[in-house]
N, C-alpha and C. Protein backbone atom coordinates (compact mmCIF):
# COMPACT_ATOMS: atom_id res chain seq x y z
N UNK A 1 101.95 131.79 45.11
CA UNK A 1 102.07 130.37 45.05
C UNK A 1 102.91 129.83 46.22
N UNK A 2 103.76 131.01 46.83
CA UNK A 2 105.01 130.46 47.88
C UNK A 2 103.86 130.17 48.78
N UNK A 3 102.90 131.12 49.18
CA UNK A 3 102.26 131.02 50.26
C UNK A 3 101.52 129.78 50.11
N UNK A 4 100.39 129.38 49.18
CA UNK A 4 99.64 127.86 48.97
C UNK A 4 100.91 127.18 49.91
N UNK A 5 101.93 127.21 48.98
CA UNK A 5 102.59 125.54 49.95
C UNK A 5 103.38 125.94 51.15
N UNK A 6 103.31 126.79 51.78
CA UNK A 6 103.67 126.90 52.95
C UNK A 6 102.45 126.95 53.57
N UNK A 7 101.34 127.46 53.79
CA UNK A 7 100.59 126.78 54.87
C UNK A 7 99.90 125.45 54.43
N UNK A 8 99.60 124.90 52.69
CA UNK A 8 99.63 123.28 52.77
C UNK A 8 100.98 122.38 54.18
N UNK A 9 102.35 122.84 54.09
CA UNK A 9 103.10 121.99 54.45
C UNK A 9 102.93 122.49 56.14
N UNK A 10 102.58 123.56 56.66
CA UNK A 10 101.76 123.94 58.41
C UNK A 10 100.69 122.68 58.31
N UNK A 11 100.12 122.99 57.35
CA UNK A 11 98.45 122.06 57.60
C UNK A 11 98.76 121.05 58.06
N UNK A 12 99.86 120.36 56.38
CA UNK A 12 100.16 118.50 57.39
C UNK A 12 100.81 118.43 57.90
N UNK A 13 101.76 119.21 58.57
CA UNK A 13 102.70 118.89 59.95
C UNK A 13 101.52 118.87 61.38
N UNK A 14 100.65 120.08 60.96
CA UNK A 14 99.79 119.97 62.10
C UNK A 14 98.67 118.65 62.13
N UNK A 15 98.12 117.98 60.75
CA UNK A 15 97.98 117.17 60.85
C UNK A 15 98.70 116.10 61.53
N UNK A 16 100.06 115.73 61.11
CA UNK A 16 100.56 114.53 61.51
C UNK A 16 100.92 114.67 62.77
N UNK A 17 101.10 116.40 63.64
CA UNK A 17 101.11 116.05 64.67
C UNK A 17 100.06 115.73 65.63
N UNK A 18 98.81 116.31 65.26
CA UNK A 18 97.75 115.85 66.34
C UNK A 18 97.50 114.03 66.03
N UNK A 19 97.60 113.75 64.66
CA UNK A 19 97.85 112.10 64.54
C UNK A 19 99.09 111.54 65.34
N UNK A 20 100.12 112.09 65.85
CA UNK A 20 100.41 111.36 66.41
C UNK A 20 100.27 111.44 68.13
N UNK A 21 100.02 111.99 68.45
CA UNK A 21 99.53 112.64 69.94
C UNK A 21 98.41 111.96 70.31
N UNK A 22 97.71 111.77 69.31
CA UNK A 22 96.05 111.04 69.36
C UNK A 22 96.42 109.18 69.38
N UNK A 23 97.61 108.80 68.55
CA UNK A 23 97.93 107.61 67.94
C UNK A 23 98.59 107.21 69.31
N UNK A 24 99.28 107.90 70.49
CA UNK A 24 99.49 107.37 71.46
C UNK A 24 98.36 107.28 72.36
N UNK A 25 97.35 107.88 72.48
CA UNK A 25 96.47 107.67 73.13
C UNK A 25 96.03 106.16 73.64
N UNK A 26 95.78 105.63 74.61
CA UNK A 26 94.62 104.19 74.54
C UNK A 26 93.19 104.44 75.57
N UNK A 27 92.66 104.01 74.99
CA UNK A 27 91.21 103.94 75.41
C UNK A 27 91.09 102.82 76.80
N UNK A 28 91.89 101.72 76.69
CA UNK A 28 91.94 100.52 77.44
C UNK A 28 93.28 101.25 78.75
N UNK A 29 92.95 100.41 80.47
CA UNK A 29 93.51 100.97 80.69
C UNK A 29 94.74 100.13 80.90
N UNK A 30 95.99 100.33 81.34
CA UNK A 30 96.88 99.18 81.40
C UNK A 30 96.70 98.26 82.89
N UNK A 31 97.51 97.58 82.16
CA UNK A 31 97.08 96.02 83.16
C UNK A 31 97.30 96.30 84.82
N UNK A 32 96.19 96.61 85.01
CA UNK A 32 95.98 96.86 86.71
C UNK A 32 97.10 96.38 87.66
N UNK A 33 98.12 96.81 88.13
CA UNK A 33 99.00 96.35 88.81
C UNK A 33 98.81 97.01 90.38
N UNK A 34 98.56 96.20 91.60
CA UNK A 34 99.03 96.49 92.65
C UNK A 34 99.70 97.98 92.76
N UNK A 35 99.16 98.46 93.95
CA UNK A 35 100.22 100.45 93.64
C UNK A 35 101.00 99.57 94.38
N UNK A 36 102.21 100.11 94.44
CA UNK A 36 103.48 99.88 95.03
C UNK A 36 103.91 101.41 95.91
N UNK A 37 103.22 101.38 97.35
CA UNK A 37 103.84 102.45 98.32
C UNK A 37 105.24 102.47 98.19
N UNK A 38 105.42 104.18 98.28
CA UNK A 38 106.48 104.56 98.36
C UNK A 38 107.47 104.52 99.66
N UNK A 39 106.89 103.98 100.65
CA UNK A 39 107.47 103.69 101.99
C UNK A 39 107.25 102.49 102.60
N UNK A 40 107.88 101.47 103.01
CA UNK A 40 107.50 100.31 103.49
C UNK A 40 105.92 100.40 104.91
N UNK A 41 105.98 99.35 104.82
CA UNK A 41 104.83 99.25 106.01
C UNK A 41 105.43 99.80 107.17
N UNK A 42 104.59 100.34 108.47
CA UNK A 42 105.30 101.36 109.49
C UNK A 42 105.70 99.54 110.34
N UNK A 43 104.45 98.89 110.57
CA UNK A 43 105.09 98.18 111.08
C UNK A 43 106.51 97.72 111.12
N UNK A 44 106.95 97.44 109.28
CA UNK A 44 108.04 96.45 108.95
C UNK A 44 109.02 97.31 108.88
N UNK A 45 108.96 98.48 109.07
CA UNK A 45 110.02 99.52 109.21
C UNK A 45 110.49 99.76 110.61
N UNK A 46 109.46 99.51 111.60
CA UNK A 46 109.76 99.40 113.29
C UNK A 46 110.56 98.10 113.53
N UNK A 47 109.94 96.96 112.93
CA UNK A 47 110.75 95.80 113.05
C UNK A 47 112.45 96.04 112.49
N UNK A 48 112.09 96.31 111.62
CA UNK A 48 113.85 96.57 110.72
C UNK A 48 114.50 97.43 111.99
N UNK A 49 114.28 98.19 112.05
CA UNK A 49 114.77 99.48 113.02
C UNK A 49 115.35 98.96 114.06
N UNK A 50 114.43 97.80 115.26
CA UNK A 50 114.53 97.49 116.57
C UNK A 50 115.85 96.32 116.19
N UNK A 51 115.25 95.24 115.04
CA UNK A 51 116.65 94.35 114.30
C UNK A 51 118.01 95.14 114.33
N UNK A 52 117.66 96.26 113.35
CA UNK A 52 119.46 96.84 113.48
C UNK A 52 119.78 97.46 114.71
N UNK A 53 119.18 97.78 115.50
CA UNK A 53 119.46 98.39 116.55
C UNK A 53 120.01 97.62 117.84
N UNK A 54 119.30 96.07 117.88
CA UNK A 54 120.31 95.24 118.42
C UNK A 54 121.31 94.66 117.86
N UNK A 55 121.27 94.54 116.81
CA UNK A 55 122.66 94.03 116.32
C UNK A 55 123.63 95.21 116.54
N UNK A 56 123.77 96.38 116.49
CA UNK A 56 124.44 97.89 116.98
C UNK A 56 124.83 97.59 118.32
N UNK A 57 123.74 97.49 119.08
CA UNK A 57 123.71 96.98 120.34
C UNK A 57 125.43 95.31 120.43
N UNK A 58 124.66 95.10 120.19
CA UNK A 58 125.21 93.48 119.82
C UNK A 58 127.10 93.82 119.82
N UNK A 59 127.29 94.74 118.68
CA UNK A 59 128.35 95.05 117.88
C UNK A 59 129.40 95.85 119.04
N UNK A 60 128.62 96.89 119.78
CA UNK A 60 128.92 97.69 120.60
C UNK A 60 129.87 96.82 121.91
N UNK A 61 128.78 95.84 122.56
CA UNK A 61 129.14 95.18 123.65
C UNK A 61 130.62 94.52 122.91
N UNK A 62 130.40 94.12 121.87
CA UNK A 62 131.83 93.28 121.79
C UNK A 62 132.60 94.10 121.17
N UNK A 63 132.78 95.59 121.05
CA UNK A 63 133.74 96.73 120.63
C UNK A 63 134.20 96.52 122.13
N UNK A 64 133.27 96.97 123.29
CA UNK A 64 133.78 97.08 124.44
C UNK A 64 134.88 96.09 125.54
N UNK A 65 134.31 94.71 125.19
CA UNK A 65 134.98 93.78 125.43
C UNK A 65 136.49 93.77 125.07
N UNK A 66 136.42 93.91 123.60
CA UNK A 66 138.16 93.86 123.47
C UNK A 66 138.48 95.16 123.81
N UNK A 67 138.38 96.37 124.23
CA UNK A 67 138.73 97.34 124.47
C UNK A 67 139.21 96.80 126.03
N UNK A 68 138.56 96.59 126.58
CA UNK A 68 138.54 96.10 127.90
C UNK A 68 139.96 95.05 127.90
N UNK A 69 140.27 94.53 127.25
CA UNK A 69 141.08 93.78 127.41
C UNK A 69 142.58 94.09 127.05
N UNK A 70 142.05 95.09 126.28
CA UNK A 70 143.80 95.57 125.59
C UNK A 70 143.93 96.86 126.63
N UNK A 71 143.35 97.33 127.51
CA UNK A 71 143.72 98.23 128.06
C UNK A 71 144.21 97.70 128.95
N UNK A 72 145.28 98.93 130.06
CA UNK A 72 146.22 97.86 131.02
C UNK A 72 145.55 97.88 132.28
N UNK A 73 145.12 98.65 132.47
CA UNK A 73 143.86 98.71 133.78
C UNK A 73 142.72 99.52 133.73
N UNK A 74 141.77 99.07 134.16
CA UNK A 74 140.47 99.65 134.32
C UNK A 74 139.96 101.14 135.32
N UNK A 75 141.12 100.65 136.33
CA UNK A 75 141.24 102.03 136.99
C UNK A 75 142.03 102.96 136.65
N UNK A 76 142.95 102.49 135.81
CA UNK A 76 143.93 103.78 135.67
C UNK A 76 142.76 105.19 134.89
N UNK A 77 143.08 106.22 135.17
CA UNK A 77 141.87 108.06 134.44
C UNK A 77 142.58 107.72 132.76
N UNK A 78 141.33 107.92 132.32
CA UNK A 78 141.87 108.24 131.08
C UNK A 78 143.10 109.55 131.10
N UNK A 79 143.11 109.26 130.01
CA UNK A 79 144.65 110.45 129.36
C UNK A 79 144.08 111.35 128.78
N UNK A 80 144.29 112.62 129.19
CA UNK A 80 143.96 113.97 128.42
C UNK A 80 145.12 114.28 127.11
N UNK A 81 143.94 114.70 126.39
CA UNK A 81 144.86 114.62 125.22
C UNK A 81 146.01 116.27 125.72
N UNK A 82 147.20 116.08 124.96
CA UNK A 82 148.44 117.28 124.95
C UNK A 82 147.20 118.43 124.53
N UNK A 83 147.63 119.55 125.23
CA UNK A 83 147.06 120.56 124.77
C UNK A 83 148.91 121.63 124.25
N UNK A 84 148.48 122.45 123.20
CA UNK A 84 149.70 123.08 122.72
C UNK A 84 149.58 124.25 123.15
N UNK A 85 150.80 124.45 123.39
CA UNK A 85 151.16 126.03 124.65
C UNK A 85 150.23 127.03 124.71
N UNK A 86 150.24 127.65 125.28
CA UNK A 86 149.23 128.67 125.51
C UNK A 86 150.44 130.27 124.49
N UNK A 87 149.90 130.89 123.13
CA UNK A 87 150.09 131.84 123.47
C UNK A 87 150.77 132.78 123.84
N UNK A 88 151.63 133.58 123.62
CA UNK A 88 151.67 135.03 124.42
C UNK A 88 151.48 135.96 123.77
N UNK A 89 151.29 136.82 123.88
CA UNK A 89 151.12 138.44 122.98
C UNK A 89 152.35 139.05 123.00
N UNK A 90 152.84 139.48 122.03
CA UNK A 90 154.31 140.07 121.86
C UNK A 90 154.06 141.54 122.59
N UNK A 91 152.97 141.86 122.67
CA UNK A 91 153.26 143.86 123.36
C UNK A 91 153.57 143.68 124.76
C-alpha cells in the first residue's frame, strides 16, 4: 500500500510539473520591440571619439599654458630628479 501512494504522489508532482512548464509557455509572440545593438553605431562612436579627443586636446593646451606661466623660464633644462648614492660592496 506504501508503494500505491508513493508513485500516486511521483505521478502528480510530475503532473503538476510538466503543467507548470507547459503553463509558462505562450503561443503568441511578445510585443515586437526594435533589437537594441549591443554597440552603438560605428559612425556615432567615431564622432564621440574625435568630440572627446578635442576637448583632451582642448584641456591639454590650457594644462600647458599655465604651466608655462608658473615656470620661471622657458630656457632654463629641466631638473633631473636626485638620484640616491650609488652602492658599495662591503668585500
Amino acid at each position: 500500500m506504501g508503494g500505491r501512494r508513493f508513485r500516486a504522489i511521483v505521478g502528480l508532482a510530475a503532473v503538476l510539473g510538466v503543467g507548470g512548464v507547459l503553463g509558462l509557455y505562450r503561443v503568441e509572440p511578445a510585443a515586437s520591440q526594435p533589437p537594441k545593438l549591443p554597440f552603438s553605431n560605428s559612425v556615432e562612436q567615431r564622432a564621440e571619439m574625435i568630440k572627446e579627443l578635442r576637448e583632451i586636446r582642448r584641456l591639454l593646451e590650457e594644462q600647458n599654458r599655465i604651466l608655462l606661466k608658473q615656470s620661471p623660464s622657458r630656457r632654463d633644462p629641466p631638473r633631473q630628479p636626485m638620484r640616491p648614492p650609488a652602492r658599495r660592496s662591503g668585500r
